[in-house]
PDB file of N, CA and C in Angstrom:
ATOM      1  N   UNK A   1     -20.837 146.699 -26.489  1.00  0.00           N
ATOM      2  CA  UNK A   1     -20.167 147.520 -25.496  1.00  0.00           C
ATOM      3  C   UNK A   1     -19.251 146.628 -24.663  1.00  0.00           C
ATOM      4  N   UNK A   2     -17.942 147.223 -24.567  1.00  0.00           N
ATOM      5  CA  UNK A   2     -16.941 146.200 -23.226  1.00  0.00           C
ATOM      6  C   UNK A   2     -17.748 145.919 -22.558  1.00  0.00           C
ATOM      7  N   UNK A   3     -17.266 145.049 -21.298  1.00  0.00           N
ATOM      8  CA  UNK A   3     -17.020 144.841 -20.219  1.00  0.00           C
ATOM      9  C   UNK A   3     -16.433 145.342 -19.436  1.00  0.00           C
ATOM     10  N   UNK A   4     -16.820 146.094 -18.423  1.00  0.00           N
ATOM     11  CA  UNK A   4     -15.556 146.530 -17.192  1.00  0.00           C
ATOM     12  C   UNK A   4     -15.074 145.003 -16.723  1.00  0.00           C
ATOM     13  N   UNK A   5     -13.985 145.089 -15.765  1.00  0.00           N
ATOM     14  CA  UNK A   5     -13.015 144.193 -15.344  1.00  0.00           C
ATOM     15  C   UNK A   5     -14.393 143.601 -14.049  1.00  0.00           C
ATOM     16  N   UNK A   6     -14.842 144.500 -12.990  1.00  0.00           N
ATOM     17  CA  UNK A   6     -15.804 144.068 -12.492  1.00  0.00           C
ATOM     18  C   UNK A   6     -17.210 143.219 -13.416  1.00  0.00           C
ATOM     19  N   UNK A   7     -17.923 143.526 -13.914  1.00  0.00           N
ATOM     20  CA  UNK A   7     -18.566 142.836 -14.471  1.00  0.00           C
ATOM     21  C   UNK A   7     -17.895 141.456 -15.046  1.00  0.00           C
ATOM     22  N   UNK A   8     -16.813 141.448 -16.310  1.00  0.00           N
ATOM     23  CA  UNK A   8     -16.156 140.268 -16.552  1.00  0.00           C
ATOM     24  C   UNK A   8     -15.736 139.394 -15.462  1.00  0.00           C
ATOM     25  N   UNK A   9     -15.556 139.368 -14.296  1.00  0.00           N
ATOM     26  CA  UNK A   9     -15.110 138.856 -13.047  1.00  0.00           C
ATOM     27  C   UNK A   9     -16.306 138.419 -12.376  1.00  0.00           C
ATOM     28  N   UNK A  10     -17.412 139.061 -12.890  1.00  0.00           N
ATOM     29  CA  UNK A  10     -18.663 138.475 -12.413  1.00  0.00           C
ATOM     30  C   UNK A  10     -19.454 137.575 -12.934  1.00  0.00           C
ATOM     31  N   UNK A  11     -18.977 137.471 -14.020  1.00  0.00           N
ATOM     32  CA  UNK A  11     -19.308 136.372 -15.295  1.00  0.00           C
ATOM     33  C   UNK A  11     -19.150 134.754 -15.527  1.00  0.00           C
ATOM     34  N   UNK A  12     -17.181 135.545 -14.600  1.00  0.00           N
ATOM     35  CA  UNK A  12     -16.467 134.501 -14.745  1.00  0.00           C
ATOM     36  C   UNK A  12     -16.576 133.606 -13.376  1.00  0.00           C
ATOM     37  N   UNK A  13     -16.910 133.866 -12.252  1.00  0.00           N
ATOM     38  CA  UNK A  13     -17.499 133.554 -11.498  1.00  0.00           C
ATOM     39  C   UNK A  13     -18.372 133.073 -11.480  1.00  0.00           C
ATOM     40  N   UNK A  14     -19.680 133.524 -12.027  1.00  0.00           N
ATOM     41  CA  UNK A  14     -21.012 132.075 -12.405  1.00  0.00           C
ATOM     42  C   UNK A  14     -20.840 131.414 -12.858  1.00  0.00           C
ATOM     43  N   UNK A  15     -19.942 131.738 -13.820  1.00  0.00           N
ATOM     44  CA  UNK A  15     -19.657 130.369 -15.052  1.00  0.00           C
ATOM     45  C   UNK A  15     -19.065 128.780 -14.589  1.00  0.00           C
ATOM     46  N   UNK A  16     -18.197 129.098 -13.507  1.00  0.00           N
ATOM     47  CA  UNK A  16     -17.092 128.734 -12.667  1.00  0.00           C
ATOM     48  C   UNK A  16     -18.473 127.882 -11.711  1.00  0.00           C
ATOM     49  N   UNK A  17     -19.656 128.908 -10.777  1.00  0.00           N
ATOM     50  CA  UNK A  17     -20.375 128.214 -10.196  1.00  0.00           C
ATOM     51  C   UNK A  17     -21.373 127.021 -10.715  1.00  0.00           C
ATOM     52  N   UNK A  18     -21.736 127.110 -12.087  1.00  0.00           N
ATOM     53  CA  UNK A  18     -22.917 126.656 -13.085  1.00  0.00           C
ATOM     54  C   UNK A  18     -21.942 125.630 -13.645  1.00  0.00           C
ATOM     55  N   UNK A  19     -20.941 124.848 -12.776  1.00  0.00           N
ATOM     56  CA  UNK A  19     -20.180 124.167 -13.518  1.00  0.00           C
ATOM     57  C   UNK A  19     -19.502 123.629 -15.147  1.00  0.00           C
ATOM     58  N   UNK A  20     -20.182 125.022 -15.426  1.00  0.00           N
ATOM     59  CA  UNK A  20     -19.466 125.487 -17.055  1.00  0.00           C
ATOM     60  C   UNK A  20     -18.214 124.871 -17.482  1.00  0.00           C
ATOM     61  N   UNK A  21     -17.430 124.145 -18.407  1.00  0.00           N
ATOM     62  CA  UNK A  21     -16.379 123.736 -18.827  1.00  0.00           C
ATOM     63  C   UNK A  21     -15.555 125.039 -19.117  1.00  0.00           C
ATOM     64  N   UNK A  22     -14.593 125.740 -18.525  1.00  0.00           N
ATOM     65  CA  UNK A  22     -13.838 126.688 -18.752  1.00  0.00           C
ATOM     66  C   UNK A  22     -12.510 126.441 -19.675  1.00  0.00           C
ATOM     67  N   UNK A  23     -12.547 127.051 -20.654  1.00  0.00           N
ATOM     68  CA  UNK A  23     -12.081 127.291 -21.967  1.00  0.00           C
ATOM     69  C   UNK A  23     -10.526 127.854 -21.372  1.00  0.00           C
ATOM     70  N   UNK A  24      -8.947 127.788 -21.271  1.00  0.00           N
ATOM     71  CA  UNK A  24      -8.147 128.099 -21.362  1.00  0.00           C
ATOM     72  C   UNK A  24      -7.069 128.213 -22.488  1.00  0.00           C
ATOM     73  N   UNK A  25      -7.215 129.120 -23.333  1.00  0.00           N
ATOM     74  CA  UNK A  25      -5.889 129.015 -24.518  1.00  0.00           C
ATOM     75  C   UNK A  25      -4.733 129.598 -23.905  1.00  0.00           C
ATOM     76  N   UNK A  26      -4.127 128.942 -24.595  1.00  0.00           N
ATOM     77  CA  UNK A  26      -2.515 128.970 -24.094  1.00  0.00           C
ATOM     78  C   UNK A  26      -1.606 129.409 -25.648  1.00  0.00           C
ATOM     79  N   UNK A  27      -0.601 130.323 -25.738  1.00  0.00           N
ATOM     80  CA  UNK A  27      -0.034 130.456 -27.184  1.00  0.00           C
ATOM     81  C   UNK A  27       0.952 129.526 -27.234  1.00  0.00           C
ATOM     82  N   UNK A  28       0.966 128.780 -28.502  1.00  0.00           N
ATOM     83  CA  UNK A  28       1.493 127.587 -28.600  1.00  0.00           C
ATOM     84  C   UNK A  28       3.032 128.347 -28.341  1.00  0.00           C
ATOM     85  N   UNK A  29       4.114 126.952 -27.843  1.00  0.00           N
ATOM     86  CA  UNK A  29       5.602 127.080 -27.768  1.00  0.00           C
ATOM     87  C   UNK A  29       6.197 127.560 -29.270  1.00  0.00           C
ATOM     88  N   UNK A  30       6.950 128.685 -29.078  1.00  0.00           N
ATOM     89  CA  UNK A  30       7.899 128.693 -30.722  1.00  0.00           C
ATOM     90  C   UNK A  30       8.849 127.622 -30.230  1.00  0.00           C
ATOM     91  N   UNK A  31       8.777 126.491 -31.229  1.00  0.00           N
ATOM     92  CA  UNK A  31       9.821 125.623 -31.457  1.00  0.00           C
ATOM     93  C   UNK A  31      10.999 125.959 -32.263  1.00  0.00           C
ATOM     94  N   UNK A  32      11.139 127.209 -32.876  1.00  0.00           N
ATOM     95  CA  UNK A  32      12.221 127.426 -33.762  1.00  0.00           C
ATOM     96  C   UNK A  32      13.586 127.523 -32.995  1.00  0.00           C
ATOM     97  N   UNK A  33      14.581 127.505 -33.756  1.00  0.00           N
ATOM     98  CA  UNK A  33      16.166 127.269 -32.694  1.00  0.00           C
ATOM     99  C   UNK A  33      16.381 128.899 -32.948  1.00  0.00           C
ATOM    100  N   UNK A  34      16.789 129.625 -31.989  1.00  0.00           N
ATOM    101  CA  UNK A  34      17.488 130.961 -32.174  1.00  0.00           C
ATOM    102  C   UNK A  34      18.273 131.128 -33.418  1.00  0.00           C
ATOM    103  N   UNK A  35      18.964 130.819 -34.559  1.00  0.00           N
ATOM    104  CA  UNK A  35      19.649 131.201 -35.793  1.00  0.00           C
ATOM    105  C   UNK A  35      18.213 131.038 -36.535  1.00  0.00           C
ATOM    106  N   UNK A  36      17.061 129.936 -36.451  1.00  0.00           N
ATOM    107  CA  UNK A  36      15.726 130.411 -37.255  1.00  0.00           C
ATOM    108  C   UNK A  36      15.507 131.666 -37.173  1.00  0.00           C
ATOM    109  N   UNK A  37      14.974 131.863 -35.816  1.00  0.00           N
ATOM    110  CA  UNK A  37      14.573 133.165 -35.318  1.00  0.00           C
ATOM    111  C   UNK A  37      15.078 134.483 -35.839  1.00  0.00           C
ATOM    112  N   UNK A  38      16.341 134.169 -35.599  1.00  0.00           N
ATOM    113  CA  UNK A  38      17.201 135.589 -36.611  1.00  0.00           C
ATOM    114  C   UNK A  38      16.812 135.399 -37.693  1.00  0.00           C
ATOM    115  N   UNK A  39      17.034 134.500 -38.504  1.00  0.00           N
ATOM    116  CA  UNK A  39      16.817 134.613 -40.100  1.00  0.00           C
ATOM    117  C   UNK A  39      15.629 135.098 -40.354  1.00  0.00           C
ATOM    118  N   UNK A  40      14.425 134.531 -39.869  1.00  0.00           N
ATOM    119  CA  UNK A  40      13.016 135.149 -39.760  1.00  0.00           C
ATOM    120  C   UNK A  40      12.876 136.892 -39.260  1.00  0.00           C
ATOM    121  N   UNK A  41      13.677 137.406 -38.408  1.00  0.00           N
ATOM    122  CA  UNK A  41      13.465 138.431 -37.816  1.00  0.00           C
ATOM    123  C   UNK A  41      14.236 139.513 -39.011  1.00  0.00           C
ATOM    124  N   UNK A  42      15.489 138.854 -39.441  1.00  0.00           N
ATOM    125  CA  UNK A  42      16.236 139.734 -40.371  1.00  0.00           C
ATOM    126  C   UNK A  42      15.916 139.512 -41.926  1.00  0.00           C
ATOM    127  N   UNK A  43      14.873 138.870 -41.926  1.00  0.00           N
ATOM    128  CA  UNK A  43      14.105 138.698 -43.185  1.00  0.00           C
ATOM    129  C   UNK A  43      12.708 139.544 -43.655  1.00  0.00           C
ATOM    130  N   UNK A  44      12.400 139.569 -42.057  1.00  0.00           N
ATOM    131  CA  UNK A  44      10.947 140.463 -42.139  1.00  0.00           C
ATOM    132  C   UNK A  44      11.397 142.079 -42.362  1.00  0.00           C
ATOM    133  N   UNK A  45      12.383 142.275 -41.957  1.00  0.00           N
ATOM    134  CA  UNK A  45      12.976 143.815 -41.897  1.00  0.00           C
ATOM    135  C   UNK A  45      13.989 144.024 -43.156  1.00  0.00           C
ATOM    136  N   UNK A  46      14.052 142.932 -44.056  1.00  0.00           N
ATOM    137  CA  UNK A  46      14.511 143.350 -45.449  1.00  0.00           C
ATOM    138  C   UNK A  46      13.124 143.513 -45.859  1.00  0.00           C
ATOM    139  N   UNK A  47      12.485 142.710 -45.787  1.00  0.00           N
ATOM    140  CA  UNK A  47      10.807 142.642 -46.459  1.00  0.00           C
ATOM    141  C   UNK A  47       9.970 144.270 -46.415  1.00  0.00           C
ATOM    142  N   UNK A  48      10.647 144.354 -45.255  1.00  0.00           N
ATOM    143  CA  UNK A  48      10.222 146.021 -44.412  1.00  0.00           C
ATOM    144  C   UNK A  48      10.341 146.870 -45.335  1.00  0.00           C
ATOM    145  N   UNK A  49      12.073 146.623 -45.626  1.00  0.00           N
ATOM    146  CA  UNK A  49      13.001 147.757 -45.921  1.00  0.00           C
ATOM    147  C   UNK A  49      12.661 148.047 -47.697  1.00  0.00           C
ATOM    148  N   UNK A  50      11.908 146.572 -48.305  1.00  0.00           N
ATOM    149  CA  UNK A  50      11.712 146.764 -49.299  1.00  0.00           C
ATOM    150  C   UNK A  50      10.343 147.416 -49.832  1.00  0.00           C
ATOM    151  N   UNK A  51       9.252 147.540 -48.713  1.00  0.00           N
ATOM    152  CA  UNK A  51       8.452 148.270 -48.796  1.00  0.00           C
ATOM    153  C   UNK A  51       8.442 149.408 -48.769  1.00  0.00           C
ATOM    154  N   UNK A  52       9.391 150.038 -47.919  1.00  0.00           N
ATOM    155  CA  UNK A  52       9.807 151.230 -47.590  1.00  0.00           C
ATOM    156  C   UNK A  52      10.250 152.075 -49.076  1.00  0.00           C
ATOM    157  N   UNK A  53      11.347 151.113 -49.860  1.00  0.00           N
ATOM    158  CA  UNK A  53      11.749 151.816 -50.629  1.00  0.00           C
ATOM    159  C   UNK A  53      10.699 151.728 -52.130  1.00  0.00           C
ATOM    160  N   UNK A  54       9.869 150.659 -51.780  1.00  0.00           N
ATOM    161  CA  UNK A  54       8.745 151.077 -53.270  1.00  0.00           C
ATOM    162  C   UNK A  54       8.047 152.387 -53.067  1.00  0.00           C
ATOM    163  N   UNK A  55       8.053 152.714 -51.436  1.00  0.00           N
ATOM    164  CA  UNK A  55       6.719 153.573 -51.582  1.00  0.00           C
ATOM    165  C   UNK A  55       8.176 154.821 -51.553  1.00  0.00           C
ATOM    166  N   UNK A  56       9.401 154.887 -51.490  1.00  0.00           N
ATOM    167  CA  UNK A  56      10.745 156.231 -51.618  1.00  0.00           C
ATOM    168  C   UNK A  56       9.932 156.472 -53.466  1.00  0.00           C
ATOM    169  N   UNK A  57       9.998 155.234 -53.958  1.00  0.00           N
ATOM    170  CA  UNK A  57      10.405 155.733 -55.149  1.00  0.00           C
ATOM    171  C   UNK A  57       9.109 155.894 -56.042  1.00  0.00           C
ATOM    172  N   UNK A  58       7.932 155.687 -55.405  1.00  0.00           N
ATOM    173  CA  UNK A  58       6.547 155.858 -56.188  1.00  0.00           C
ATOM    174  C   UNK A  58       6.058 156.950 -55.193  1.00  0.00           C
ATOM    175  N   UNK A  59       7.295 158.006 -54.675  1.00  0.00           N
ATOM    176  CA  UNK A  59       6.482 158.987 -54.392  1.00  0.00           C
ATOM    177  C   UNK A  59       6.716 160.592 -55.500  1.00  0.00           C
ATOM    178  N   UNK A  60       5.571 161.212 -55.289  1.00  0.00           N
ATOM    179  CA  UNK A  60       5.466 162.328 -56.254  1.00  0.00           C
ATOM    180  C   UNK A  60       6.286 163.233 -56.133  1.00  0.00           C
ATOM    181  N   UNK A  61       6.913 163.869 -56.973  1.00  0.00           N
ATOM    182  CA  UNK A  61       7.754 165.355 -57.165  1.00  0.00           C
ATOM    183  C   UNK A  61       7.715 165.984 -55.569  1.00  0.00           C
ATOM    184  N   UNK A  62       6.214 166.204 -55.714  1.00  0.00           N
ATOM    185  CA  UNK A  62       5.902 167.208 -55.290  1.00  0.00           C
ATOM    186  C   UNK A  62       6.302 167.016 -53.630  1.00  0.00           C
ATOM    187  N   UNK A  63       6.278 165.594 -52.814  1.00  0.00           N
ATOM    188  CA  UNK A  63       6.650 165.885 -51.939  1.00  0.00           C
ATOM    189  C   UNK A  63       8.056 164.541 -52.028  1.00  0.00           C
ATOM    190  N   UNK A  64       8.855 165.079 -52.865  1.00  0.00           N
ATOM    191  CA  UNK A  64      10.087 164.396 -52.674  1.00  0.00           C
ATOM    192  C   UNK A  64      11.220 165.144 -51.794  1.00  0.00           C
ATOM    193  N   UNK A  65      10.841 166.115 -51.395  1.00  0.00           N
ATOM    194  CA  UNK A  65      11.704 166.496 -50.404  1.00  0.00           C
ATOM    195  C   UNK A  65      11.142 167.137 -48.916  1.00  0.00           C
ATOM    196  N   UNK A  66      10.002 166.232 -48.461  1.00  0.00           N
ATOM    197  CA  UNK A  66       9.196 166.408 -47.279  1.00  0.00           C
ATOM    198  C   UNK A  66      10.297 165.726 -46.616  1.00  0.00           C
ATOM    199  N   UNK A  67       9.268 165.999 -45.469  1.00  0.00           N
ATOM    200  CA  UNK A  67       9.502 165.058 -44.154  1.00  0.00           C
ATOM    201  C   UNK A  67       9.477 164.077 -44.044  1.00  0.00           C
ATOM    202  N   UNK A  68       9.038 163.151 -44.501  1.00  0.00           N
ATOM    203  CA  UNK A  68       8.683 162.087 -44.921  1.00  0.00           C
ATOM    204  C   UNK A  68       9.324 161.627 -45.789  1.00  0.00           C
ATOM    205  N   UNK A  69       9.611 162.122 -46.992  1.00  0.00           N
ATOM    206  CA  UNK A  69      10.775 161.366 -47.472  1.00  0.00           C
ATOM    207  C   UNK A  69      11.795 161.382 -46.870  1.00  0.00           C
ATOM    208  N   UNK A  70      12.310 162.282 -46.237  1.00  0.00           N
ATOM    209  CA  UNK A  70      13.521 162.547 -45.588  1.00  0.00           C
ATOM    210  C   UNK A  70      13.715 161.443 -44.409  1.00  0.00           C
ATOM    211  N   UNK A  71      12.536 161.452 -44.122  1.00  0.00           N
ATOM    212  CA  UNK A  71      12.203 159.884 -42.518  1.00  0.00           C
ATOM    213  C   UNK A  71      12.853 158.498 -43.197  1.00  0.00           C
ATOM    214  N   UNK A  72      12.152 158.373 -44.711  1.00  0.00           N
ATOM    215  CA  UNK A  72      12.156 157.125 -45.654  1.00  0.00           C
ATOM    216  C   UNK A  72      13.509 156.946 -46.131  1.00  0.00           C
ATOM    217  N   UNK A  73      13.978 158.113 -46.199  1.00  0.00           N
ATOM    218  CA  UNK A  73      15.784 157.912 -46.668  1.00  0.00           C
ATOM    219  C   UNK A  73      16.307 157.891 -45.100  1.00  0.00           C
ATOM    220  N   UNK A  74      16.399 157.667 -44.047  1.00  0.00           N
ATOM    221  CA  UNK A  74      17.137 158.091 -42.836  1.00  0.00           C
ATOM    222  C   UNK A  74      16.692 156.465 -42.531  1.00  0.00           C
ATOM    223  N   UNK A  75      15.476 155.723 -42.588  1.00  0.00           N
ATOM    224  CA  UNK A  75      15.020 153.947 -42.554  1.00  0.00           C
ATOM    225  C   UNK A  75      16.316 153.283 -43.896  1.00  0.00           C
ATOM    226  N   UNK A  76      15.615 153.884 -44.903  1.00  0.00           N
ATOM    227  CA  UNK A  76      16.820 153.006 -45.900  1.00  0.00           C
ATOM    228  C   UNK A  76      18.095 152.775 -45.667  1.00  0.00           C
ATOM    229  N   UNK A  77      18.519 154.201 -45.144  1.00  0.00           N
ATOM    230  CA  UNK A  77      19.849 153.819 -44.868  1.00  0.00           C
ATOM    231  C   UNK A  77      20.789 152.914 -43.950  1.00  0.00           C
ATOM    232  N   UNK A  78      19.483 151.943 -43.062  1.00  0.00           N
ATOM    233  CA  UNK A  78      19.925 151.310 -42.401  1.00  0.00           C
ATOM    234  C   UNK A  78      20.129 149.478 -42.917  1.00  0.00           C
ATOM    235  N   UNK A  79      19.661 149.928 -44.274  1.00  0.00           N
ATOM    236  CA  UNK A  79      19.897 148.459 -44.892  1.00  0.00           C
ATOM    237  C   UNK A  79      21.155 147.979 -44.822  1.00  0.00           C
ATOM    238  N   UNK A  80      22.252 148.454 -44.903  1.00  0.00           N
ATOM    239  CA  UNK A  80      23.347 148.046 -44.815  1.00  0.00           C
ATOM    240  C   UNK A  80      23.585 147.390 -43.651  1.00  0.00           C
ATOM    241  N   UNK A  81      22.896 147.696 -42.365  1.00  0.00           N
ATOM    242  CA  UNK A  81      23.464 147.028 -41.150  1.00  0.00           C
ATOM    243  C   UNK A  81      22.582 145.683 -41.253  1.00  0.00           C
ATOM    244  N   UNK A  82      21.023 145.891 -41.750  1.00  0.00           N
ATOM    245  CA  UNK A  82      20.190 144.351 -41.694  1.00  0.00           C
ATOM    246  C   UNK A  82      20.732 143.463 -42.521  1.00  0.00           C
ATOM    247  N   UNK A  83      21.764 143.683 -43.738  1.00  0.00           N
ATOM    248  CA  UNK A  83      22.287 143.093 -44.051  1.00  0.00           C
ATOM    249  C   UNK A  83      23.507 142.270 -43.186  1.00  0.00           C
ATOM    250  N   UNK A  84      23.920 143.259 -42.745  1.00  0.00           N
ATOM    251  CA  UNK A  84      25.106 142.830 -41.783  1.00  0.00           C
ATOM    252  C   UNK A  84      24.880 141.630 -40.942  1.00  0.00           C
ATOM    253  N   UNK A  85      23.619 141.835 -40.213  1.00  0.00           N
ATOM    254  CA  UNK A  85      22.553 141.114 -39.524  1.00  0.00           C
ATOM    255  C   UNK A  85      22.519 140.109 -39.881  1.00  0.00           C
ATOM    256  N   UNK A  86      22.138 140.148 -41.111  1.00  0.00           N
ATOM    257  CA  UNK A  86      21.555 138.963 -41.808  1.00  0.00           C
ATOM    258  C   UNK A  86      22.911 137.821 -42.028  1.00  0.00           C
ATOM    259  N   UNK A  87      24.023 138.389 -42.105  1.00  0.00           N
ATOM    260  CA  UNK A  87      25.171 137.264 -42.399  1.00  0.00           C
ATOM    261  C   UNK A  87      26.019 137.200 -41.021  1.00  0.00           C
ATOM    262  N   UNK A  88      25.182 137.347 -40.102  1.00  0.00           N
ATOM    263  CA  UNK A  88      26.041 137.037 -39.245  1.00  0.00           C
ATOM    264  C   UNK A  88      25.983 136.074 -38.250  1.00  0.00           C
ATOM    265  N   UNK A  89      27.436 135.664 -37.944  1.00  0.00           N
ATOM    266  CA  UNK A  89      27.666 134.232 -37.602  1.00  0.00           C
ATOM    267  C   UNK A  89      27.700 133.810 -36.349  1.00  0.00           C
ATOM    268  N   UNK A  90      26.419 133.523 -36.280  1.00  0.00           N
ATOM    269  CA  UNK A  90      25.711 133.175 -34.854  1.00  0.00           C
ATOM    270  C   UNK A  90      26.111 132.020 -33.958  1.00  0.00           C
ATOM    271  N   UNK A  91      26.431 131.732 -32.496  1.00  0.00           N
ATOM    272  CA  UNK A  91      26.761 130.734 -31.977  1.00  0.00           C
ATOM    273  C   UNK A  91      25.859 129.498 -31.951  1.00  0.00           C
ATOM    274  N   UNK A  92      25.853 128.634 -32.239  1.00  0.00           N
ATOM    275  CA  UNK A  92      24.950 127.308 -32.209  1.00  0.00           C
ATOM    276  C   UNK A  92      24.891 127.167 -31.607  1.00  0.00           C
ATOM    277  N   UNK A  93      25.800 126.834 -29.861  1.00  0.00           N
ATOM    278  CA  UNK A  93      25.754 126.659 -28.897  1.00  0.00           C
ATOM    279  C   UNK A  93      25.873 125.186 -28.424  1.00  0.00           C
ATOM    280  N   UNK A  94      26.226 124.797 -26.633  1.00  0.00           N
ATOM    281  CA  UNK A  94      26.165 123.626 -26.335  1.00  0.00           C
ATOM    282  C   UNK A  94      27.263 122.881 -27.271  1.00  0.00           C
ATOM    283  N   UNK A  95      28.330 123.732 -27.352  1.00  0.00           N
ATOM    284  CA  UNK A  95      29.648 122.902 -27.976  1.00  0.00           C
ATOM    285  C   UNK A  95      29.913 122.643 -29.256  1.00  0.00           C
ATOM    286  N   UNK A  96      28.569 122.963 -30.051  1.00  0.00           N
ATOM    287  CA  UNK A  96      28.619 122.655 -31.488  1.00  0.00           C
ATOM    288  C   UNK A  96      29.336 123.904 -32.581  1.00  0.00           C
ATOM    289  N   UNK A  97      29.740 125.026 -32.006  1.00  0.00           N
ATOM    290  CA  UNK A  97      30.913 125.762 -32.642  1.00  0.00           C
ATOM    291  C   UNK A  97      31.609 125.351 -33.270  1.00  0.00           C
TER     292      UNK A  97
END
């Protein structure tokens, strides 16, 4: 069962008194340079886009003209712009243009 916020606060408080070694994680720094970042970001959303279209085309007759497909063709059609995305020519910055 949770914890309410009171109880956890009460926890964390003895722990704190019982001179317990208190545990802090921190999420490590992304070291990647911003043009990584894009490539990674406009890579995961081809990756997306290619899931998208296995499950357009391994779907049945029967609901090839739902809602849902209709959602799945209205996503696909935006491949053309992640492409766009994907080749585009990002500033390096700090003079190196």
């Amino acid at each position: 069962m949770a914890l309410s916020d009171a109880e956890r606060q009460r926890l964390y408080r003895e722990r704190r008194k019982s001179g317990e070694k208190l545990i802090h994680y921190r999420r490590p720094a992304d070291r990647r340079t911003n043009p990584q970042r894009w490539a990674n970001a406009t890579e995961t959303l081809i990756d997306i886009l290619d899931s998208y279209q296995e499950w357009r085309e391994n779907m049945p007759d029967g609901v090839a003209d739902s809602a849902t497909a209709q959602k799945l063709d209205d996503v696909l059609a935006l491949r053309e712009m992640v492409e766009e995305l994907q080749n585009a020519d990002l500033p390096k910055g700090f003079g190196r243009d």
